[in-house]
N, C-alpha and C. Protein backbone atom coordinates (compact mmCIF):
# COMPACT_ATOMS: atom_id res chain seq x y z
N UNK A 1 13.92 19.34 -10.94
CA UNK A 1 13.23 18.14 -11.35
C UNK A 1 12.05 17.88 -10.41
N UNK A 2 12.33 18.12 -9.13
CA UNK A 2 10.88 17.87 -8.27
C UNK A 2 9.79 18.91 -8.59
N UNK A 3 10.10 20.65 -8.70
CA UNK A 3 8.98 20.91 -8.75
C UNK A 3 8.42 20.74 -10.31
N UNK A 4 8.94 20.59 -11.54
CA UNK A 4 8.42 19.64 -12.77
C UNK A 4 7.72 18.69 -12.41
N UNK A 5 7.95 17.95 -11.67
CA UNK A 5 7.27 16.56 -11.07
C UNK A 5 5.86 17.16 -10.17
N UNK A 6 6.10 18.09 -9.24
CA UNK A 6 4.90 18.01 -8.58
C UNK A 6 3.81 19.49 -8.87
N UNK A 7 5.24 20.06 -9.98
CA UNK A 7 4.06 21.64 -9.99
C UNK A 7 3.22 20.89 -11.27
N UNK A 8 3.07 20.07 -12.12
CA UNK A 8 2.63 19.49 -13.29
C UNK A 8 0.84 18.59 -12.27
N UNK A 9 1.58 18.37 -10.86
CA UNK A 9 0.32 17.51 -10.27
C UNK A 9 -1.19 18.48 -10.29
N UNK A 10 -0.67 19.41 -9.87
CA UNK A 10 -1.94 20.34 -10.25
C UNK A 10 -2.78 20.57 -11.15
N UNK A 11 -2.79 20.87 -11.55
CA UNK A 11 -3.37 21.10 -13.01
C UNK A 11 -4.28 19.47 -13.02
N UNK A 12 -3.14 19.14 -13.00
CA UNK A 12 -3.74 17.20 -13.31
C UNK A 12 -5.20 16.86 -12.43
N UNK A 13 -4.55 17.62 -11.51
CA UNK A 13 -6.11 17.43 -9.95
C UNK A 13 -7.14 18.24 -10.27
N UNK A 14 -6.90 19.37 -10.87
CA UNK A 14 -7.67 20.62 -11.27
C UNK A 14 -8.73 20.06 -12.26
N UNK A 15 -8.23 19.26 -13.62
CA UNK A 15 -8.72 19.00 -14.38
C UNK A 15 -9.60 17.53 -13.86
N UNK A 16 -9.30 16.64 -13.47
CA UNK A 16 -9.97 15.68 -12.71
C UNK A 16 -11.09 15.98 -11.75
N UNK A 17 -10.68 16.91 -10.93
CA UNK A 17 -11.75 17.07 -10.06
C UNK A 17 -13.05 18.26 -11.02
N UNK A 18 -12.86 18.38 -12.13
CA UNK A 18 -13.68 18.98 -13.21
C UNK A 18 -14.50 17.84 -13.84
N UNK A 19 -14.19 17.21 -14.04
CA UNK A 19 -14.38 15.41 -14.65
C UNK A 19 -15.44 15.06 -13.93
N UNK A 20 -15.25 15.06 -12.38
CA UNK A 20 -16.30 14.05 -11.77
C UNK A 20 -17.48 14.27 -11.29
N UNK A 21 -18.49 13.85 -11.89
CA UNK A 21 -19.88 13.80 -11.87
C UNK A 21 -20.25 14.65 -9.90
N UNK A 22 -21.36 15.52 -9.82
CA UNK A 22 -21.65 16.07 -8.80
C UNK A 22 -21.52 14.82 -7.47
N UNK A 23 -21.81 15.20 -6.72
CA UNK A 23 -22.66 14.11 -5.78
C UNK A 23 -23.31 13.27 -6.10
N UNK A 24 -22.58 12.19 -5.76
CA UNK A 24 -23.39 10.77 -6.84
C UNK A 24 -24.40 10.06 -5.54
N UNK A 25 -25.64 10.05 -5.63
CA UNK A 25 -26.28 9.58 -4.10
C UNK A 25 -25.52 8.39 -4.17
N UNK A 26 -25.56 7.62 -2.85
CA UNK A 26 -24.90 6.59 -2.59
C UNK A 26 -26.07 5.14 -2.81
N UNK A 27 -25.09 4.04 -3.08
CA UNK A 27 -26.10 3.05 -4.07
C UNK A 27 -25.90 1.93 -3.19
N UNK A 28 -26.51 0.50 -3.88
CA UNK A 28 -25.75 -0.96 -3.14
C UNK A 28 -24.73 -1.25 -3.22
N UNK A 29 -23.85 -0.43 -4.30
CA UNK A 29 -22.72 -1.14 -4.40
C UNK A 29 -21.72 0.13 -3.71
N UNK A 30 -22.23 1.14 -2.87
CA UNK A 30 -21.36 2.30 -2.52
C UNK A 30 -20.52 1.56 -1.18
N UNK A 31 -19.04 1.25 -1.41
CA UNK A 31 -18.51 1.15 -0.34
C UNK A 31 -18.58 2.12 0.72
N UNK A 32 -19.09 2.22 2.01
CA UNK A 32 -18.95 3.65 3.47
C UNK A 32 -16.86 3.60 3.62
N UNK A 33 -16.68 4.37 4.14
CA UNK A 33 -15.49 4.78 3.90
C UNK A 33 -15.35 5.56 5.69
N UNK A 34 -16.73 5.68 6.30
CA UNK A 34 -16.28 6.03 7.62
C UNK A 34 -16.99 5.42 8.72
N UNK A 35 -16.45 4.02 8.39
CA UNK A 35 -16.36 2.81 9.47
C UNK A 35 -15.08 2.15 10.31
N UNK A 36 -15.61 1.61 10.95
CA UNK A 36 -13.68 0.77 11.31
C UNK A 36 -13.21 0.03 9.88
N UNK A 37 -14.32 -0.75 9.48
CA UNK A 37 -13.84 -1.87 9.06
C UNK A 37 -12.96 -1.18 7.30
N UNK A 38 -13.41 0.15 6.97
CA UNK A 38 -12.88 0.55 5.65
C UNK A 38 -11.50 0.94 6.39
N UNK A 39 -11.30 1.29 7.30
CA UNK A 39 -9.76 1.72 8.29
C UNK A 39 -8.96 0.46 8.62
N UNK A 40 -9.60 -0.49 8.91
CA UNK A 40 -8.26 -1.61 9.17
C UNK A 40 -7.97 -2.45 7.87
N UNK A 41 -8.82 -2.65 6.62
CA UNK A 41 -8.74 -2.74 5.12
C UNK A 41 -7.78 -1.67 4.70
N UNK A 42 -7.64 -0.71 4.34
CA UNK A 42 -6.90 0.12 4.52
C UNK A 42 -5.57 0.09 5.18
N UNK A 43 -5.58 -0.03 6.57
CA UNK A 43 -3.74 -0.31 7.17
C UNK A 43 -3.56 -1.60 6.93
N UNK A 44 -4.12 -2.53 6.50
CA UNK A 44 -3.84 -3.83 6.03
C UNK A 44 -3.40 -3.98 4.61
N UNK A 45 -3.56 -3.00 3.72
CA UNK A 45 -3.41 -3.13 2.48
C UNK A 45 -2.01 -1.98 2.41
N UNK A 46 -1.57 -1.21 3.52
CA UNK A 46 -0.62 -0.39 3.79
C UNK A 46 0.18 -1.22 4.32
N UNK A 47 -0.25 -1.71 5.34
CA UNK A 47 1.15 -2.66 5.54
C UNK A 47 1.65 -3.82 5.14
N UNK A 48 1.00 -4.53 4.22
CA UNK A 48 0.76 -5.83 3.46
C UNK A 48 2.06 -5.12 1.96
N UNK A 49 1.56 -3.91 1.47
CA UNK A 49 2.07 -3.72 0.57
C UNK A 49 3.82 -3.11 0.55
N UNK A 50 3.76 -2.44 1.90
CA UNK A 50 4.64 -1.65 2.17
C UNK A 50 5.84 -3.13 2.88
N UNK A 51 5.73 -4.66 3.39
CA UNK A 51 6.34 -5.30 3.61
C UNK A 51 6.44 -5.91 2.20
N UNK A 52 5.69 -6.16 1.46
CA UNK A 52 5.88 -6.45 0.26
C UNK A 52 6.90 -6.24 -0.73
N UNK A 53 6.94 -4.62 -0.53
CA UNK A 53 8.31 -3.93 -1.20
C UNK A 53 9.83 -3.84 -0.26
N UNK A 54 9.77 -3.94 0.87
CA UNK A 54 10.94 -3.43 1.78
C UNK A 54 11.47 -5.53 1.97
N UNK A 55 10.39 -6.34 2.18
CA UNK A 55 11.28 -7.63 2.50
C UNK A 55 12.15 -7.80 1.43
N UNK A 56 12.67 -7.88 0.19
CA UNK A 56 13.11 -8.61 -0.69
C UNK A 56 14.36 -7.94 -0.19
N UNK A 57 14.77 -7.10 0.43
CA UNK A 57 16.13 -5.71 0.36
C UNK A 57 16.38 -6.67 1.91
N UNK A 58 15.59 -7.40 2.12
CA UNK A 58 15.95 -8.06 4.16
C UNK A 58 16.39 -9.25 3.87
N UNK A 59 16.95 -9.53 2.52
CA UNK A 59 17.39 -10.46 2.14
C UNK A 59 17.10 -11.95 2.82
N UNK A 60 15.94 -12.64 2.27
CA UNK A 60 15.72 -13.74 3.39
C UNK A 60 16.24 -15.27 3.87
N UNK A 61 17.89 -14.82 3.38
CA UNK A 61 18.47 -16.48 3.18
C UNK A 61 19.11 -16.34 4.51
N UNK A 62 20.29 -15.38 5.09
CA UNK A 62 19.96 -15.14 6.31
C UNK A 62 18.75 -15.90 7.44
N UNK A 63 17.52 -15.18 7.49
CA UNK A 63 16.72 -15.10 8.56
C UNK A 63 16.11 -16.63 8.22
N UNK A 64 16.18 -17.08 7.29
CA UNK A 64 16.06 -18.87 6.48
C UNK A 64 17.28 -19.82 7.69
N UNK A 65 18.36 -19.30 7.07
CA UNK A 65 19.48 -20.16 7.44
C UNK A 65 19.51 -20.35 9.32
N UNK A 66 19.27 -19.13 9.91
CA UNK A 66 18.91 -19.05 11.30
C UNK A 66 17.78 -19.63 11.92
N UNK A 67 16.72 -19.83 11.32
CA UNK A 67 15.83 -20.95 11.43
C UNK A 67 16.24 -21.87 11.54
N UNK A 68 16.60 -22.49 10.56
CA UNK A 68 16.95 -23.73 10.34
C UNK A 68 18.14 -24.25 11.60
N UNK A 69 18.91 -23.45 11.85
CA UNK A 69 19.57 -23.55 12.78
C UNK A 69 19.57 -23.87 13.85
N UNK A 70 18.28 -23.24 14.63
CA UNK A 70 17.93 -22.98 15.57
C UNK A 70 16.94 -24.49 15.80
N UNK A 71 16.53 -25.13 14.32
CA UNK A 71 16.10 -26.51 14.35
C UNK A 71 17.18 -27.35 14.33
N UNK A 72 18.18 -27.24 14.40
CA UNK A 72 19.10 -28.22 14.63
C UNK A 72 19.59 -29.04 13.18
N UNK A 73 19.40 -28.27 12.20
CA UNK A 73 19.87 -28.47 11.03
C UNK A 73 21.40 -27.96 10.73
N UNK A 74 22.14 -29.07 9.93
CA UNK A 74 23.63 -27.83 10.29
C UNK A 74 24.56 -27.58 8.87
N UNK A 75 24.69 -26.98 8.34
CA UNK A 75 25.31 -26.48 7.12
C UNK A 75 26.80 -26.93 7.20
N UNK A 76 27.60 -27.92 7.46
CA UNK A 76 29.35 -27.81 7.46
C UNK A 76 29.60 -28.82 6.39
């Protein structure tokens, strides 16, 4: 099942990278891509997304309820 899955990616890249227009000169609206600022956009949108998917599994009624706790709120 994996190499179905990834021997099929080829071809897919093969044919795409056939698709795209030569060297497109770069315009006003060309984002640069080798600056800082396209690199920390980038690990910001990596780690923004990647806590995005993994908090809901960190179940947050827990790390809620310990807060609250720790304010002197009391559940009995």
């Amino acid at each position: 099942m994996l190499a179905g899955r990834f021997l099929m990616i080829v071809p897919m890249l093969a044919v795409a990278g056939n698709l795209q227009p030569e060297n497109a000169p770069p315009s006003l609206g060309t984002f640069p891509v080798d600056n800082t600022l396209f690199t920390v956009l980038l690990t910001g949108v990596i780690v923004i997304v990647g806590a995005l998917t993994f908090f809901p599994a960190l179940k947050p009624g827990p790390i809620l309820e310990h807060l609250l706790l720790r304010a002197g709120q009391s559940f009995a």
